[in-house]
N, C-alpha and C. Protein backbone atom coordinates (compact mmCIF):
# COMPACT_ATOMS: atom_id res chain seq x y z
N UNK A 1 10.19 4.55 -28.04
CA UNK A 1 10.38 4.78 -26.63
C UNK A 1 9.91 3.53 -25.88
N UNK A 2 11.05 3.26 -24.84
CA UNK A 2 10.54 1.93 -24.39
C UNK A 2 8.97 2.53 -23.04
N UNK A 3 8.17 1.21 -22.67
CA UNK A 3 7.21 1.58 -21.84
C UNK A 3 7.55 0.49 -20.79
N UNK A 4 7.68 0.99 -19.19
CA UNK A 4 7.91 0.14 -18.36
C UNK A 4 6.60 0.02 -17.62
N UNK A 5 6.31 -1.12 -16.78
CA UNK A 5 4.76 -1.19 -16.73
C UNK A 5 5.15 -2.02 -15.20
N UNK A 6 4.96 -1.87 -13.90
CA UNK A 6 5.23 -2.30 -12.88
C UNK A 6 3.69 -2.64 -12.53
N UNK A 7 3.80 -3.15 -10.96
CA UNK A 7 2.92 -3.92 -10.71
C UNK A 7 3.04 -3.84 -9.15
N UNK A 8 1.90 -3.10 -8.51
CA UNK A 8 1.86 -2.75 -7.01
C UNK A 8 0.56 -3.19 -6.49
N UNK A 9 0.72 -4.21 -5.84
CA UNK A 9 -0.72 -4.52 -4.35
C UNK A 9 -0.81 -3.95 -2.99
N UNK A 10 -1.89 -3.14 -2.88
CA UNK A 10 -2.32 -2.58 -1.64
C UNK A 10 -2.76 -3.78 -0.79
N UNK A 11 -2.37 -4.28 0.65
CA UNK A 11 -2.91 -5.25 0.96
C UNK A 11 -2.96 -4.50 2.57
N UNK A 12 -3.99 -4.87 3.37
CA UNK A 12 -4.43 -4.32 4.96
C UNK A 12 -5.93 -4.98 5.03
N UNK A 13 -6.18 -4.45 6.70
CA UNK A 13 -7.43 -4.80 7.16
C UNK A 13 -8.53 -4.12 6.62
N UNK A 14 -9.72 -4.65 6.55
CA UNK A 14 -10.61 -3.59 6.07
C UNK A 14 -10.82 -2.18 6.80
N UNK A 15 -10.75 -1.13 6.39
CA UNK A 15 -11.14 0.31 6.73
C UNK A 15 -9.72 0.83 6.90
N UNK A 16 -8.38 -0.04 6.53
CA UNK A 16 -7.42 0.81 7.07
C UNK A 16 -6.98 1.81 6.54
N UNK A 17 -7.69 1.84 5.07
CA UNK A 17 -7.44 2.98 3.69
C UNK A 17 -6.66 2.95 2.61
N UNK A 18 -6.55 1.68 2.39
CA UNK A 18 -5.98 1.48 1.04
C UNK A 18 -6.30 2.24 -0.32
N UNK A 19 -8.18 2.53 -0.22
CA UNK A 19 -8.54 2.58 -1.64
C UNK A 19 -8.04 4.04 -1.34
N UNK A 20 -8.51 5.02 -0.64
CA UNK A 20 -8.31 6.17 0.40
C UNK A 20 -6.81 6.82 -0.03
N UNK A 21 -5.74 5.67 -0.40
CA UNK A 21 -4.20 5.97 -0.50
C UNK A 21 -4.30 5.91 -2.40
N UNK A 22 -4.83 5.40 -2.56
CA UNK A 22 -5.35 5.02 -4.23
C UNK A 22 -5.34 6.64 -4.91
N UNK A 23 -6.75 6.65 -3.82
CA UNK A 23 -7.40 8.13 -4.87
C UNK A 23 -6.66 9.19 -4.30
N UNK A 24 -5.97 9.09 -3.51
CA UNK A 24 -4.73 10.58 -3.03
C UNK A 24 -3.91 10.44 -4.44
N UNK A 25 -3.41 9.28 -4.79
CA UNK A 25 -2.21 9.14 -5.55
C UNK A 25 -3.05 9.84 -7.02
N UNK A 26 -3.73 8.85 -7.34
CA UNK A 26 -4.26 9.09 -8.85
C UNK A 26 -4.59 10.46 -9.04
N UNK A 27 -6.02 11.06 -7.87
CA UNK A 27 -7.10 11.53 -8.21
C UNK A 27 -6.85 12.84 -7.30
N UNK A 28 -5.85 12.83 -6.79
CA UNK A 28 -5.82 13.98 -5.52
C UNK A 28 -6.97 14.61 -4.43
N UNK A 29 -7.99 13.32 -4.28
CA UNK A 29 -8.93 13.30 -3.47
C UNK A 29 -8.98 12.28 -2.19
N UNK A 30 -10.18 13.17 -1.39
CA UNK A 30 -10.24 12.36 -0.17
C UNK A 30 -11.92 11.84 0.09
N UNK A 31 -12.32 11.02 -0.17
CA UNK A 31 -13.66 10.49 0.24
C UNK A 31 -14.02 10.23 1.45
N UNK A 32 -14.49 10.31 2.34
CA UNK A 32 -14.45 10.06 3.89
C UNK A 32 -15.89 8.50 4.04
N UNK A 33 -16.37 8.63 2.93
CA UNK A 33 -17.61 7.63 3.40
C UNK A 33 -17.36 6.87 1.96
N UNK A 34 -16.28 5.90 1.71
CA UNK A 34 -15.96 5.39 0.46
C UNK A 34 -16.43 3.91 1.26
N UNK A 35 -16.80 3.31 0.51
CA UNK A 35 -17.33 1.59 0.10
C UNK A 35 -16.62 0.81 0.78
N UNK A 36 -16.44 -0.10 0.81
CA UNK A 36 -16.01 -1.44 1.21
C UNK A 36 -15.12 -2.13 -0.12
N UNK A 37 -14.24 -2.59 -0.50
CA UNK A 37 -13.58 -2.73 -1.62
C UNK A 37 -13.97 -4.45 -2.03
N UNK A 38 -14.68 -4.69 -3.00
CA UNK A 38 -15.34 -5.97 -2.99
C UNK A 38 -14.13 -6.88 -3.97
N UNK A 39 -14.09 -8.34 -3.52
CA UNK A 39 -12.87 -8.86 -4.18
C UNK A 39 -11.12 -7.45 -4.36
N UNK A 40 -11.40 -7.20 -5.59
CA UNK A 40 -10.15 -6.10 -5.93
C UNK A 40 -10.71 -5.29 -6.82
N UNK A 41 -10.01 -4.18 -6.98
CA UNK A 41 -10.19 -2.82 -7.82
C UNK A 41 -8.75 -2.56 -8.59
N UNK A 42 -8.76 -2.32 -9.52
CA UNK A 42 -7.31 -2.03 -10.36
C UNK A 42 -7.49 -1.31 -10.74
N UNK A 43 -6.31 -0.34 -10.75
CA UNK A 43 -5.86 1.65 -11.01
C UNK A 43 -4.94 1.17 -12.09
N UNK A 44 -4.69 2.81 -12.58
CA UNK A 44 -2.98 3.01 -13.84
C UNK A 44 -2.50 4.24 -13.03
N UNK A 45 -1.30 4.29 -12.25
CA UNK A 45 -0.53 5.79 -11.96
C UNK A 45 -0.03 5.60 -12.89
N UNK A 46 0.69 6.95 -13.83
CA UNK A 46 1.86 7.57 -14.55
C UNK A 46 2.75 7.86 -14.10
N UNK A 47 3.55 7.11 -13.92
CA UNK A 47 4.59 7.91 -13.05
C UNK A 47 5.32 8.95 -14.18
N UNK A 48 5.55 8.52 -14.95
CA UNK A 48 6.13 9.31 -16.12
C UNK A 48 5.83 9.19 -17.43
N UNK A 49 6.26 9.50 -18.84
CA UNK A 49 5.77 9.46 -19.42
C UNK A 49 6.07 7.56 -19.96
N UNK A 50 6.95 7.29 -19.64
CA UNK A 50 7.47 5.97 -19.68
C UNK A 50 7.45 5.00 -19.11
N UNK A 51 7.12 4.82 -17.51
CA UNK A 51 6.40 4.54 -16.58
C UNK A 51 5.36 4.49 -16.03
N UNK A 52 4.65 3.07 -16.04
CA UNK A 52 3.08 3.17 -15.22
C UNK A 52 3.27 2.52 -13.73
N UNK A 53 2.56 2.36 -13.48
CA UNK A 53 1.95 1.06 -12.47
C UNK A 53 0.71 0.95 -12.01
N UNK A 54 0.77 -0.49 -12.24
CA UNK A 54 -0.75 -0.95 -12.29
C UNK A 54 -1.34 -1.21 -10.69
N UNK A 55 -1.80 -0.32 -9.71
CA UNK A 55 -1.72 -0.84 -8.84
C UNK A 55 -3.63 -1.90 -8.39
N UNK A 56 -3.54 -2.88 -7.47
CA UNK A 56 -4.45 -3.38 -7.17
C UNK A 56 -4.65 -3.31 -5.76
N UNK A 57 -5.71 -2.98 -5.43
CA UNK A 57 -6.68 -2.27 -3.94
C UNK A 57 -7.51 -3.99 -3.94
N UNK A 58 -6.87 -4.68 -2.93
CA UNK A 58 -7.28 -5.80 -2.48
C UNK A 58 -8.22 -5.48 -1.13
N UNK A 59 -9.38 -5.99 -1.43
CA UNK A 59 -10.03 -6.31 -0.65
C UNK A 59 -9.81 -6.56 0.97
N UNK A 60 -10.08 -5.83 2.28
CA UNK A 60 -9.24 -6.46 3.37
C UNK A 60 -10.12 -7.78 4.54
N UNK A 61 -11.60 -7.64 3.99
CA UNK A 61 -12.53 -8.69 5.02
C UNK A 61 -11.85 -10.04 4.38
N UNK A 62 -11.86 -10.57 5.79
CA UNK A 62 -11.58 -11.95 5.88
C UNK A 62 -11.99 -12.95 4.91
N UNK A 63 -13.35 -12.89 4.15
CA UNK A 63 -14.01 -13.69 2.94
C UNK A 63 -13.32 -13.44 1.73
N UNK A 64 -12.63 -12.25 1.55
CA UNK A 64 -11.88 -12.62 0.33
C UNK A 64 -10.23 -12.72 0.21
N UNK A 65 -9.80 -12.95 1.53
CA UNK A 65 -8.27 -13.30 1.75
C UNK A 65 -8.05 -14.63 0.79
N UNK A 66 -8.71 -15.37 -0.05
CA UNK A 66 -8.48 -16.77 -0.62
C UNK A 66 -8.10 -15.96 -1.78
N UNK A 67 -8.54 -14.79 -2.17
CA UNK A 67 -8.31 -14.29 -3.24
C UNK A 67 -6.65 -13.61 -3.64
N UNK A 68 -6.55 -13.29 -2.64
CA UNK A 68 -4.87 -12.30 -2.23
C UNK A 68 -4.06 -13.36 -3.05
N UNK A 69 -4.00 -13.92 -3.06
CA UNK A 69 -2.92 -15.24 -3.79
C UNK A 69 -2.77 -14.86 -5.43
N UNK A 70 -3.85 -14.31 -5.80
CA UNK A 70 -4.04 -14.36 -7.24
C UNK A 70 -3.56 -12.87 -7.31
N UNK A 71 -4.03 -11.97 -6.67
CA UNK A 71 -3.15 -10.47 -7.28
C UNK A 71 -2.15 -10.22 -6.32
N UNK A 72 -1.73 -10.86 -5.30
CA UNK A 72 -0.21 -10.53 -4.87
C UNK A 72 0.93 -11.42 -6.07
N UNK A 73 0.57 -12.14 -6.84
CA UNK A 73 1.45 -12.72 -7.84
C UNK A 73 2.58 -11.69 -8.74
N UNK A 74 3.31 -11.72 -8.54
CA UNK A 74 4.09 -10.68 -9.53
C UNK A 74 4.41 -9.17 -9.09
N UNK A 75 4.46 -9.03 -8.31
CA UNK A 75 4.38 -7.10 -7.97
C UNK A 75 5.59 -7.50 -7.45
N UNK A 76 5.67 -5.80 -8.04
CA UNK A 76 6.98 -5.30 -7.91
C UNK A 76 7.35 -4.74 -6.73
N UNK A 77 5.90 -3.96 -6.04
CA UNK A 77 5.56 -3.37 -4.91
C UNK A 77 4.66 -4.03 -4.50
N UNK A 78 5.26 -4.64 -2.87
CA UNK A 78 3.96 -4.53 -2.07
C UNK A 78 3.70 -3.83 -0.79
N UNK A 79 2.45 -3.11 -1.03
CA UNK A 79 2.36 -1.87 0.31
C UNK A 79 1.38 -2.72 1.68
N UNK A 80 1.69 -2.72 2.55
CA UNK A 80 1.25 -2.73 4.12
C UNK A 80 0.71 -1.78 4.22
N UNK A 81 -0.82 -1.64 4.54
CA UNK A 81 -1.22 -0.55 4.57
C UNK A 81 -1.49 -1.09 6.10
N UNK A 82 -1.60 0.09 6.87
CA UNK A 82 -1.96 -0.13 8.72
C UNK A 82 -2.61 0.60 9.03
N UNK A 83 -3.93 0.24 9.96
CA UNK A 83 -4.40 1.89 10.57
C UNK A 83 -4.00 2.37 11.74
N UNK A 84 -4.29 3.39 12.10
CA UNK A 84 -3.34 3.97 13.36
C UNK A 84 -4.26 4.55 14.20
N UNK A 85 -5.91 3.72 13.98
CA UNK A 85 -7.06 4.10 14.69
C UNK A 85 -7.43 3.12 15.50
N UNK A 86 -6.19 2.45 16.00
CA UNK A 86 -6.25 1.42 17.52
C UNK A 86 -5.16 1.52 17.84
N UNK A 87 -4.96 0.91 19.33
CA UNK A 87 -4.22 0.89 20.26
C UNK A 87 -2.92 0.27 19.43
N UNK A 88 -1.73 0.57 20.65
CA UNK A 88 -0.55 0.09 19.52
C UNK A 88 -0.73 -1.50 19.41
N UNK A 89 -0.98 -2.34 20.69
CA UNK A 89 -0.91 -3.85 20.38
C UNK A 89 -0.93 -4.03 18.97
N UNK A 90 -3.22 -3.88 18.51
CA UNK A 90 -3.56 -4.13 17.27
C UNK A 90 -3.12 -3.48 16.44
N UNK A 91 -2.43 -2.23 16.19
CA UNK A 91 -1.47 -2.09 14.78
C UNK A 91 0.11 -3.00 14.42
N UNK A 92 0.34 -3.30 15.60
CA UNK A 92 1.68 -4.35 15.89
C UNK A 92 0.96 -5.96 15.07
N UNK A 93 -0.43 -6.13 15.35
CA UNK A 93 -0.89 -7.51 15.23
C UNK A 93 -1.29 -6.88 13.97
N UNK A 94 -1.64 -5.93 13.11
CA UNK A 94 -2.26 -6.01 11.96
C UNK A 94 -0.75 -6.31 11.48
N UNK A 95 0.06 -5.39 11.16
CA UNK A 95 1.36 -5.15 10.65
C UNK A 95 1.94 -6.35 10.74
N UNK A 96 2.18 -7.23 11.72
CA UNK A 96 2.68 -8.54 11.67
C UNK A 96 2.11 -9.67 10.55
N UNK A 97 0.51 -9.31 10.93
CA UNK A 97 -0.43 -10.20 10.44
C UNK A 97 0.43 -10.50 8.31
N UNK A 98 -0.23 -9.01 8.18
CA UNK A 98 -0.10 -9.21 7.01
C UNK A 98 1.60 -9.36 6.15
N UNK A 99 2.85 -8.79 7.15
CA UNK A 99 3.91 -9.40 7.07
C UNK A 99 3.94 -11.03 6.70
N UNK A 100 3.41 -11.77 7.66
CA UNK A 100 3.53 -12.92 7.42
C UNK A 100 2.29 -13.70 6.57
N UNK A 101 1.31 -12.84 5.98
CA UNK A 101 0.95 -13.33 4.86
C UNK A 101 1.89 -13.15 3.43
N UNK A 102 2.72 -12.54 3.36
CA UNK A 102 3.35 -12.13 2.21
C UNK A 102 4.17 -13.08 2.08
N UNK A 103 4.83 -13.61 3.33
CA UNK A 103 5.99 -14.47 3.27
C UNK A 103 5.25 -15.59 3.22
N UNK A 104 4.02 -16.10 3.55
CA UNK A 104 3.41 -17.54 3.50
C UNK A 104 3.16 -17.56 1.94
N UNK A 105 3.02 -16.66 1.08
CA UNK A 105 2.51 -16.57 -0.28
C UNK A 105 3.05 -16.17 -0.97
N UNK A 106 4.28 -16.68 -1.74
CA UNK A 106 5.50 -15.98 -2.40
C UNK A 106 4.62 -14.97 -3.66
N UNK A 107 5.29 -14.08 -3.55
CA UNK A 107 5.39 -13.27 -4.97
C UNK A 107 5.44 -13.63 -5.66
N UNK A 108 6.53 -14.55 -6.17
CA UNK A 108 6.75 -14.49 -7.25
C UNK A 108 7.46 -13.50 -8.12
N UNK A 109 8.80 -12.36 -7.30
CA UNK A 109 8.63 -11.57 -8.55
C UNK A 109 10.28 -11.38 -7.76
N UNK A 110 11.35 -10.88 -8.76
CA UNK A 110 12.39 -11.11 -8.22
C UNK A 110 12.45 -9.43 -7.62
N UNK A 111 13.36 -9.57 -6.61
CA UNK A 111 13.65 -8.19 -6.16
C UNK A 111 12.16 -7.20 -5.86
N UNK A 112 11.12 -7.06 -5.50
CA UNK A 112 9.88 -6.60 -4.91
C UNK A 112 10.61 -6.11 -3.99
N UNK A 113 9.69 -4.97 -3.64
CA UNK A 113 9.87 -4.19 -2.51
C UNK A 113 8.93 -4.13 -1.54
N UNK A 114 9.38 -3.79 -0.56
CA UNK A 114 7.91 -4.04 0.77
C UNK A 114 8.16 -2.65 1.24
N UNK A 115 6.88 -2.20 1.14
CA UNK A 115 6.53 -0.67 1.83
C UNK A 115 5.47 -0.79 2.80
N UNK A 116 5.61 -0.24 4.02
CA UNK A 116 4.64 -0.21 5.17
C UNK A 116 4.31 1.20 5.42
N UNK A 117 3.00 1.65 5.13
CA UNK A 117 2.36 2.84 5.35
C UNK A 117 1.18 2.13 6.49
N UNK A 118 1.72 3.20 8.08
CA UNK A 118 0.64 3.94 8.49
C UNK A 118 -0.03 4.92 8.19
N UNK A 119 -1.21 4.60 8.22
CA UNK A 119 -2.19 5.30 8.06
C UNK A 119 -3.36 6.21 8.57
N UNK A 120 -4.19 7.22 8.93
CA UNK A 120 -4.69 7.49 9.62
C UNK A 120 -3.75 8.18 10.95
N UNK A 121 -2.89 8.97 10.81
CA UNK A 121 -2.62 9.68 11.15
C UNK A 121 -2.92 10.99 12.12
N UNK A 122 -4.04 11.59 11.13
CA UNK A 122 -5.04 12.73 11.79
C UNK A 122 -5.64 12.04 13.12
N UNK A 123 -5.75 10.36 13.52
CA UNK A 123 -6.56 10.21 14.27
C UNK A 123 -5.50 9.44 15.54
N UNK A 124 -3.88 9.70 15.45
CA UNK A 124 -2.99 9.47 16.24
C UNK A 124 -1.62 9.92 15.97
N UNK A 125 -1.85 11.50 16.35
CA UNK A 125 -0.73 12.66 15.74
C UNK A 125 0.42 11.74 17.11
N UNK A 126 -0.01 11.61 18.24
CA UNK A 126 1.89 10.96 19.11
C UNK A 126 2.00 9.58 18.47
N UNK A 127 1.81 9.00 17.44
CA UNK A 127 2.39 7.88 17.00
C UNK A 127 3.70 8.08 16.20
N UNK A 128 4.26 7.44 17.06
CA UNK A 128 6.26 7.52 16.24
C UNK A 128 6.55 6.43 15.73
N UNK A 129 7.22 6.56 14.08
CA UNK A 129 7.36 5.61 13.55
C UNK A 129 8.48 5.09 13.94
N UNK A 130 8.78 3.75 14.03
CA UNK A 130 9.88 2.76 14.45
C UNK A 130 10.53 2.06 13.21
N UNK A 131 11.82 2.08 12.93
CA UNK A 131 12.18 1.45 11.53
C UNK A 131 12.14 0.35 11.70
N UNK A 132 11.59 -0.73 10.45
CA UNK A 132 11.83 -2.25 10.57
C UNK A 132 12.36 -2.48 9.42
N UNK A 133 13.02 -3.23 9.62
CA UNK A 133 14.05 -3.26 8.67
C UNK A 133 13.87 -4.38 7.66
N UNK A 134 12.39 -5.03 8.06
CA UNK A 134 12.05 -6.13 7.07
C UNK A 134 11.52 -5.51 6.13
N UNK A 135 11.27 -3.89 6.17
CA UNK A 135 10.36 -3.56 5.10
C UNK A 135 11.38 -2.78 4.29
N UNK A 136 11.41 -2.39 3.34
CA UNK A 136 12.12 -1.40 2.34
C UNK A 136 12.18 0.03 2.62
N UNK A 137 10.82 0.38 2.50
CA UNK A 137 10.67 1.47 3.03
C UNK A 137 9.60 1.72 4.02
N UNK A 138 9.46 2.75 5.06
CA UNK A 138 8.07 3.05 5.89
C UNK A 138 7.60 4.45 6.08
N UNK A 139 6.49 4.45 6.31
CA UNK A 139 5.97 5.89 6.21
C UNK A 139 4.31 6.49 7.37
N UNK A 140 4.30 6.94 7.88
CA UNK A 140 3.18 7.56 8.15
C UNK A 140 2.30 8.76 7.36
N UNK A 141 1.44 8.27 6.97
CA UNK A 141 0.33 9.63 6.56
C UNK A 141 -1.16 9.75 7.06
N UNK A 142 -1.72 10.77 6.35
CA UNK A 142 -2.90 11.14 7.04
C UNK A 142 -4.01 11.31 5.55
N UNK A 143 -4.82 10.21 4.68
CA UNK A 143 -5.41 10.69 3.76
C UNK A 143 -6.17 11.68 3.54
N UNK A 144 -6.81 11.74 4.93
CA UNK A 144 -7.75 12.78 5.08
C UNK A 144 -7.17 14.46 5.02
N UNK A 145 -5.95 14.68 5.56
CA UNK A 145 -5.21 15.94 5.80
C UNK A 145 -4.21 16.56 4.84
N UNK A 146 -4.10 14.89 4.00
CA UNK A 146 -2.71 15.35 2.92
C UNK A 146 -1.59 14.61 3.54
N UNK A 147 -1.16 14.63 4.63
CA UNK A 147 -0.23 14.61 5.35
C UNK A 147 0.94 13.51 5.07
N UNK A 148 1.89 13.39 4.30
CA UNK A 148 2.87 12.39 3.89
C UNK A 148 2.85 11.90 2.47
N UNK A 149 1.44 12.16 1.93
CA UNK A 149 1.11 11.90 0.71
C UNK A 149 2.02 12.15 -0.38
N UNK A 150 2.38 13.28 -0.20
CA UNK A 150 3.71 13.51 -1.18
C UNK A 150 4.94 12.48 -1.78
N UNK A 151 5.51 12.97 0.05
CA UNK A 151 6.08 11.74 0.19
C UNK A 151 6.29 10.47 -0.45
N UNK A 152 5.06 9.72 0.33
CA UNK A 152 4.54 8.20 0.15
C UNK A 152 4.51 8.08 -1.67
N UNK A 153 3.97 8.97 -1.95
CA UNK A 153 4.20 9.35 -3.59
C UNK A 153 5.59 9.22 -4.42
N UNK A 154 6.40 10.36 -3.67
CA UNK A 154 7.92 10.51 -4.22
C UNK A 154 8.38 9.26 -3.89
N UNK A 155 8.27 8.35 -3.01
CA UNK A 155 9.04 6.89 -2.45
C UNK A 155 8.72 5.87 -3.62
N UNK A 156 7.62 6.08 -3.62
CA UNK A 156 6.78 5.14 -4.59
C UNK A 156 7.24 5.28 -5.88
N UNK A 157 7.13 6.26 -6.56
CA UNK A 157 8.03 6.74 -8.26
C UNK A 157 9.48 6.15 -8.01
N UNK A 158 10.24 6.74 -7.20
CA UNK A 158 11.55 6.47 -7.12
C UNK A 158 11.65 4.68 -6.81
N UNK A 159 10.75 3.94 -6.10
CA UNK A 159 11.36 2.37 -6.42
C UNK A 159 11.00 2.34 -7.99
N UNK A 160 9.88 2.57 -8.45
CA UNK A 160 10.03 2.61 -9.70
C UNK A 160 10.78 2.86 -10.61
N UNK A 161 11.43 3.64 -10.41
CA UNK A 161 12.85 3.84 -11.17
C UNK A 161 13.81 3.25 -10.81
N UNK A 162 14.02 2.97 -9.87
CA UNK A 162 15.19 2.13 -9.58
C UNK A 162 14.84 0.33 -9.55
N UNK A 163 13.62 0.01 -9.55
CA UNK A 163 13.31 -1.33 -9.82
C UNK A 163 13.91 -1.17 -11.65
N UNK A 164 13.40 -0.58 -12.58
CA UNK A 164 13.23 -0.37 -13.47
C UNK A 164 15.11 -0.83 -13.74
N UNK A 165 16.27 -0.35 -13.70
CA UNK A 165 17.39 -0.89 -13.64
C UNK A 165 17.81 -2.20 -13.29
C-alpha cells in the first residue's frame, strides 16, 4: 500500500491560535491558557489510512520570524491563521502581513495551497467572511466553541486528496 505524507505550516501572529487549531484537529481539545509556541512544534494528522500530514505550528513573535524560512520550505499547505479579536483594520494588516510573507519566501513546493482561517470567532460572531481569491480556500471558526472545525477539517483532508493526484 502506497503511503502519502504531505506537509502543512500554520503561520499567524502570536495568540491568534494556531496551536489551538492543531489540538482541535488531532486531539479534539480546547486549552484556553496554552503557552506561547517557542521556535516550532510538529504534529502527524491521519487523514486516512494512507495519508498523513505533517503539520508545523510556527512560532508567531517577531524573534523567531528568521526561522519561518526553514519550515515554510516544501508544504503542500499553507494556513493563514487570523484573529478576529481586533478591529477589522488589524485583521486586514495581519492577513496581508503574512500574505506577503509567503510570497517574499517561496515555498518551494509545486502546486501548494493557501488556506486562510479566521479565527476566534466566539469573540466576533458579526464578522462576515469576504472571498479572496488569492487564497484557495477560507474559513471562519471558533476553537473554543467547535465552531467550523469540522469543516476547516473536511477542507483540509480533501486538498489532501486532491494534492495527492
Amino acid at each position: 500500500m502506497t503511503q502519502y505524507k504531505f506537509k502543512m505550516v500554520m503561520l499567524g501572529d502570536s495568540g491568534a491560535g494556531k496551536s489551538c487549531i492543531i489540538h482541535r484537529f488531532i486531539f479534539n481539545s480546547f486549552n484556553e491558557f496554552n503557552n506561547a509556541t517557542i521556535g516550532a512544534q510538529f504534529l502527524i494528522k491521519k487523514v486516512d489510512d494512507t495519508h498523513k500530514i505533517d503539520i508545523w505550528d510556527t512560532a508567531g513573535q517577531e524573534r523567531f520570524r528568521s526561522l519561518i524560512p526553514l519550515y515554510i520550505r516544501g508544504s503542500n499547505i499553507v494556513c493563514i491563521v487570523v484573529s478576529l479579536d481586533k478591529k477589522r483594520s488589524e485583521i486586514e494588516t495581519q492577513k496581508e502581513f503574512w500574505l506577503n510573507y509567503i510570497i517574499e519566501h517561496p515555498i518551494m513546493a509545486e502546486n501548494y495551497k493557501k488556506l486562510l482561517i479566521y479565527n476566534k470567532l466566539d469573540l466576533n460572531s458579526d464578522f462576515k467572511l469576504e472571498e479572496d481569491d488569492r487564497f484557495d480556500h477560507s474559513c471562519t471558526i471558533s476553537c473554543k466553541t467547535n465552531k467550523g472545525i469540522s469543516e476547516l477539517n473536511k477542507q483540509i483532508d480533501e486538498i489532501v486528496l486532491k494534492l495527492e493526484k
